[in-house]
Protein backbone atom coordinates (compact mmCIF):
# COMPACT_ATOMS: atom_id res chain seq x y z
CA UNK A 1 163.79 36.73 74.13
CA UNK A 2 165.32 40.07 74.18
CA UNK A 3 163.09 41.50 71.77
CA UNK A 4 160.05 40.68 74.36
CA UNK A 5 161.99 42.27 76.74
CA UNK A 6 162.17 45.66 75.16
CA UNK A 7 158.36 45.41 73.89
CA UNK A 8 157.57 45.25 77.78
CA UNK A 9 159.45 48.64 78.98
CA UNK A 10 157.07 51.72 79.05
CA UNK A 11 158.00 54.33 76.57
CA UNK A 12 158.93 57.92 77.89
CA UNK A 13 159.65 61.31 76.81
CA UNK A 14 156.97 61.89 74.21
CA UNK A 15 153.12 62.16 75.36
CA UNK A 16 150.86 63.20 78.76
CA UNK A 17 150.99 60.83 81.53
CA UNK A 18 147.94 59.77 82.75
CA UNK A 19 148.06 57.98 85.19
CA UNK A 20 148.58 58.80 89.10
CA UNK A 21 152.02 59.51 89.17
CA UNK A 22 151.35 62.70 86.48
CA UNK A 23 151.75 66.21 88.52
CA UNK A 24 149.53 69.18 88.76
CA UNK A 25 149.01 71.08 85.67
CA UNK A 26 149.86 74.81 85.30
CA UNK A 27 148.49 77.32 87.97
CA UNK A 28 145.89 79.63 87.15
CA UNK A 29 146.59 83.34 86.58
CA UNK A 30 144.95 84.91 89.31
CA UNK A 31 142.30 87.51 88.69
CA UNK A 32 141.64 85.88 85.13
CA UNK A 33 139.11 82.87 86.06
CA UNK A 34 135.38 83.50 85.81
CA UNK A 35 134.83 83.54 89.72
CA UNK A 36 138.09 86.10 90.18
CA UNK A 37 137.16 88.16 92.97
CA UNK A 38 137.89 91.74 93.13
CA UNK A 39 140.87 93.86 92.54
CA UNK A 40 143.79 94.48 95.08
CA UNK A 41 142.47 96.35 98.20
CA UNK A 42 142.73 100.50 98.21
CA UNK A 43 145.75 102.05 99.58
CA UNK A 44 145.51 104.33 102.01
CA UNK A 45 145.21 107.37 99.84
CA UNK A 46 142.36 105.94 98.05
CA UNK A 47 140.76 104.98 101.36
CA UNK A 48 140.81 108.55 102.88
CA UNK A 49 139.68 109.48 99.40
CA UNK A 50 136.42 107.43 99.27
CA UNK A 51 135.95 107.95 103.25
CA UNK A 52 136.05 112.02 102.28
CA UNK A 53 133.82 111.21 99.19
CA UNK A 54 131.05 109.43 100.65
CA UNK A 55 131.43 111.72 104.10
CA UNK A 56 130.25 114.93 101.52
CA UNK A 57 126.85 113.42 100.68
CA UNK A 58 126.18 114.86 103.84
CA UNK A 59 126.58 118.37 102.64
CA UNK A 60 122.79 117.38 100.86
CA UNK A 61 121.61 118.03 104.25
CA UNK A 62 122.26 121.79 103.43
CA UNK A 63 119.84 122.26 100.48
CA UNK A 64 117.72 120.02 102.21
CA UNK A 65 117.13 122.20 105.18
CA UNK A 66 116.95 125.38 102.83
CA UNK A 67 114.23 124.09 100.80
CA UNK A 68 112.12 122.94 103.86
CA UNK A 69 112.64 126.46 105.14
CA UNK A 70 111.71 128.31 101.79
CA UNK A 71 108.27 125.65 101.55
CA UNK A 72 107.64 126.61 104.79
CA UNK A 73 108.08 130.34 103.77
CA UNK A 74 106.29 129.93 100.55
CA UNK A 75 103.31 128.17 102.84
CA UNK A 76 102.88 131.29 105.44
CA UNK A 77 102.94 133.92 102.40
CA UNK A 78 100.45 131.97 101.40
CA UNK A 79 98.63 131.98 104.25
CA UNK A 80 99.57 135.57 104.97
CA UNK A 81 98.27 136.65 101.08
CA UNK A 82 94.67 134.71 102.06
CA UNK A 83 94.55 136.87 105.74
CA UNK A 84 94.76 140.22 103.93
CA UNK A 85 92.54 139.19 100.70
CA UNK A 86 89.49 138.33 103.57
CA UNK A 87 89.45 142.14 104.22
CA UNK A 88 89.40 142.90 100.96
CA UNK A 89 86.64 140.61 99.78
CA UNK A 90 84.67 141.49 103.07
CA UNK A 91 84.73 145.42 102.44
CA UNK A 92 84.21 144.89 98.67
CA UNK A 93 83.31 141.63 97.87
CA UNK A 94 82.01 142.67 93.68
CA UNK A 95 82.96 142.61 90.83
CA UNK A 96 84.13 139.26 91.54
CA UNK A 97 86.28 139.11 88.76
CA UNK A 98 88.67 141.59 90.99
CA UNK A 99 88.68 139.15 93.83
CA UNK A 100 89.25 136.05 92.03
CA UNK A 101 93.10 137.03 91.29
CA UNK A 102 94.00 137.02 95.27
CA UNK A 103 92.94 132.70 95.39
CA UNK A 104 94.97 132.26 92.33
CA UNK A 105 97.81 133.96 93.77
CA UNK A 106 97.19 131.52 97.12
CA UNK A 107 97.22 128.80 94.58
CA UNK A 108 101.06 129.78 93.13
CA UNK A 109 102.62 129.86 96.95
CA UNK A 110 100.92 126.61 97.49
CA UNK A 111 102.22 125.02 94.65
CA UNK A 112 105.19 126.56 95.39
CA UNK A 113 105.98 125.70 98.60
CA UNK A 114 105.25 121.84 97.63
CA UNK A 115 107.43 122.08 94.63
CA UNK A 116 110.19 123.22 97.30
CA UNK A 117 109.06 120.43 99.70
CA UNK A 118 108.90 117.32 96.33
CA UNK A 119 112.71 118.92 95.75
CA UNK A 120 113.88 118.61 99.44
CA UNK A 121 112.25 114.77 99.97
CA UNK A 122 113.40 113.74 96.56
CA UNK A 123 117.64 115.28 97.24
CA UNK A 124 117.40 113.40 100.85
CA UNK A 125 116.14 109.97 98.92
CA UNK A 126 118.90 110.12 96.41
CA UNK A 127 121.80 111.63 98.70
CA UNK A 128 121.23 110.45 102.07
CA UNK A 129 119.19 107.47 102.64
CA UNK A 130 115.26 106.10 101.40
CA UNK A 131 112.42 106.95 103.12
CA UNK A 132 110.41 103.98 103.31
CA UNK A 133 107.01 104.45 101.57
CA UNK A 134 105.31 101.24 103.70
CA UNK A 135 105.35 103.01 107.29
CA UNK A 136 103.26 105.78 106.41
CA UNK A 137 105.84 108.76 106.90
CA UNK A 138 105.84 109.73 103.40
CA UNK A 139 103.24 108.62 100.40
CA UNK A 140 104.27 105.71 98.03
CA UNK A 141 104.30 108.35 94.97
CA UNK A 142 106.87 110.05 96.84
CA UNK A 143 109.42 107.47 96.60
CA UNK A 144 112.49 108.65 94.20
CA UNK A 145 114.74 106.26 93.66
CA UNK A 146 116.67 108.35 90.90
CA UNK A 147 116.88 111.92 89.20
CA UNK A 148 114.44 111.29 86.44
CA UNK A 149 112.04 110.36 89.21
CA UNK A 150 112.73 113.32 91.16
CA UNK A 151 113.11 115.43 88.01
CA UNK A 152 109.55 114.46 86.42
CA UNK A 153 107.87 115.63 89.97
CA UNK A 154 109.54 118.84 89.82
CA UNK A 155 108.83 119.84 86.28
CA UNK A 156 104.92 118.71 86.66
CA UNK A 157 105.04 121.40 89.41
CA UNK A 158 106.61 124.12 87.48
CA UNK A 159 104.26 123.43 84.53
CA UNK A 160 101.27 123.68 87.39
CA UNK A 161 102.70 126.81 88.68
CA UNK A 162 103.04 128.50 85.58
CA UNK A 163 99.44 127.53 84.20
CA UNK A 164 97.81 128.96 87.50
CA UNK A 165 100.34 132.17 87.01
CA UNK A 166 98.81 132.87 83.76
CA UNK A 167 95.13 132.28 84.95
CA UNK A 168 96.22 134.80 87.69
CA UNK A 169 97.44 137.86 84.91
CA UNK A 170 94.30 136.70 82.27
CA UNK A 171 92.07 137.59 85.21
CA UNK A 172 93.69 140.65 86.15
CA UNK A 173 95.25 142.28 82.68
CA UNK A 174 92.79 144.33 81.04
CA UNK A 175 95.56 144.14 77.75
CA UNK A 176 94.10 141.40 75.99
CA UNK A 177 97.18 141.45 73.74
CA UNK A 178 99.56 141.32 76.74
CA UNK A 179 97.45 137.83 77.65
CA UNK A 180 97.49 136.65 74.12
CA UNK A 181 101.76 137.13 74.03
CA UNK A 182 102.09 136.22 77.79
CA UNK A 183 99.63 132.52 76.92
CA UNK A 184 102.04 132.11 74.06
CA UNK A 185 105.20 132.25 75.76
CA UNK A 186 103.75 130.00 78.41
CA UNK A 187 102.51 127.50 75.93
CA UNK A 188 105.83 127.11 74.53
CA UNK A 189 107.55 126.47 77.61
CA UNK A 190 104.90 123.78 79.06
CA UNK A 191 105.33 122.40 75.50
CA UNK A 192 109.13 122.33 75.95
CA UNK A 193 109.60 121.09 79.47
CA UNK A 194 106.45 118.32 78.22
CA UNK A 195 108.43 117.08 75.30
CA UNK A 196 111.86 117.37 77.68
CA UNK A 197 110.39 115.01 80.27
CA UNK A 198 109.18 112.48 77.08
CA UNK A 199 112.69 112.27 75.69
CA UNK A 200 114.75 111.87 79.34
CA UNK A 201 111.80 110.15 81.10
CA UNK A 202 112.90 106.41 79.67
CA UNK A 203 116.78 107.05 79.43
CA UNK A 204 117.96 104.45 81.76
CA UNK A 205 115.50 101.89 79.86
């Protein structure tokens, strides 16, 4: 009959096909998927840009060298200080009270000179390459793997250095009111740079 005929005839126009003869669905927008890879390549102005940038990390070798040189410097005043202080002690070796001030002052260049050395390892770690802890060139404690690292060493140094500069004037000031003023001051400033390094020590947490 010719309405079984009609019945029979597959509908179009409205609806998906499904089956094997239905084409590809839209294309993807590139860049917007969740695996995208990365953006278009760099020109070449943005090339020579980056190839400059990452070429003037090198210029870290020049404070680098400088505070080697002024550790080193800080290390043989030391040194020097101690060679002059033996003649001293020799040829008048009481009070000792008088005598004591000349080891404190070797003390300060000491601490000095390793403050200058802790600064020069810690700008080569972040600006040039790591120095690996595990083949005994430099100590594990050394390794600074960012500026609050390299930043904590330092201050812990000053603080040192100023503690053992104080000790050096209490022994040697007969002005017990200069001492009192000068412990003051210093108390404040360990107490600063102390609460400095608790608020900044955790900020990339």
């Amino acid at each position: 009959m010719h309405s079984e005929s009609e019945s029979t005839e597959p509908v179009t126009g409205s609806g998906r096909a499904t089956g094997p003869e239905a084409g590809p669905g839209p294309e993807p927008v590139a860049g917007s998927g969740p695996g995208a890879g990365p953006g278009p390549p760099a020109g070449p102005l943005e090339a020579r840009a980056e190839r400059a940038l990452t070429a003037s990390l090198r210029l870290t070798y020049i404070p680098v060298v400088v505070l080697i040189l002024a550790g080193l410097g800080a290390f043989a005043y030391g040194i020097a200080v101690f060679i002059h202080s033996l003649g001293s002690i020799v040829g008048h070796p009481f009070p000792v009270g008088n005598q004591i001030g000349y080891f404190l002052l070797d003390i300060d260049l000491f601490l000095i000179g390793v403050t200058l050395l802790i600064s020069a390892i810690g700008l080569y770690e972040l600006f040039i390459r790591d120095i690996p802890g595990d083949q005994a060139i430099v100590p594990a404690w050394l390794e600074i793997h960012d500026l609050n690292a390299l930043k904590a060493r330092v201050l812990a140094m000053i603080v040192l250095v100023l503690a053992v500069s104080f000790a050096e004037v209490a022994v040697d000031s007969p002005n017990g009111r200069q001492v009192l003023e000068l412990g003051g001051g210093v108390a404040l400033v360990i107490v600063a740079l102390t609460i400095f390094m608790r608020l900044t020590g955790h900020a990339d947490d």
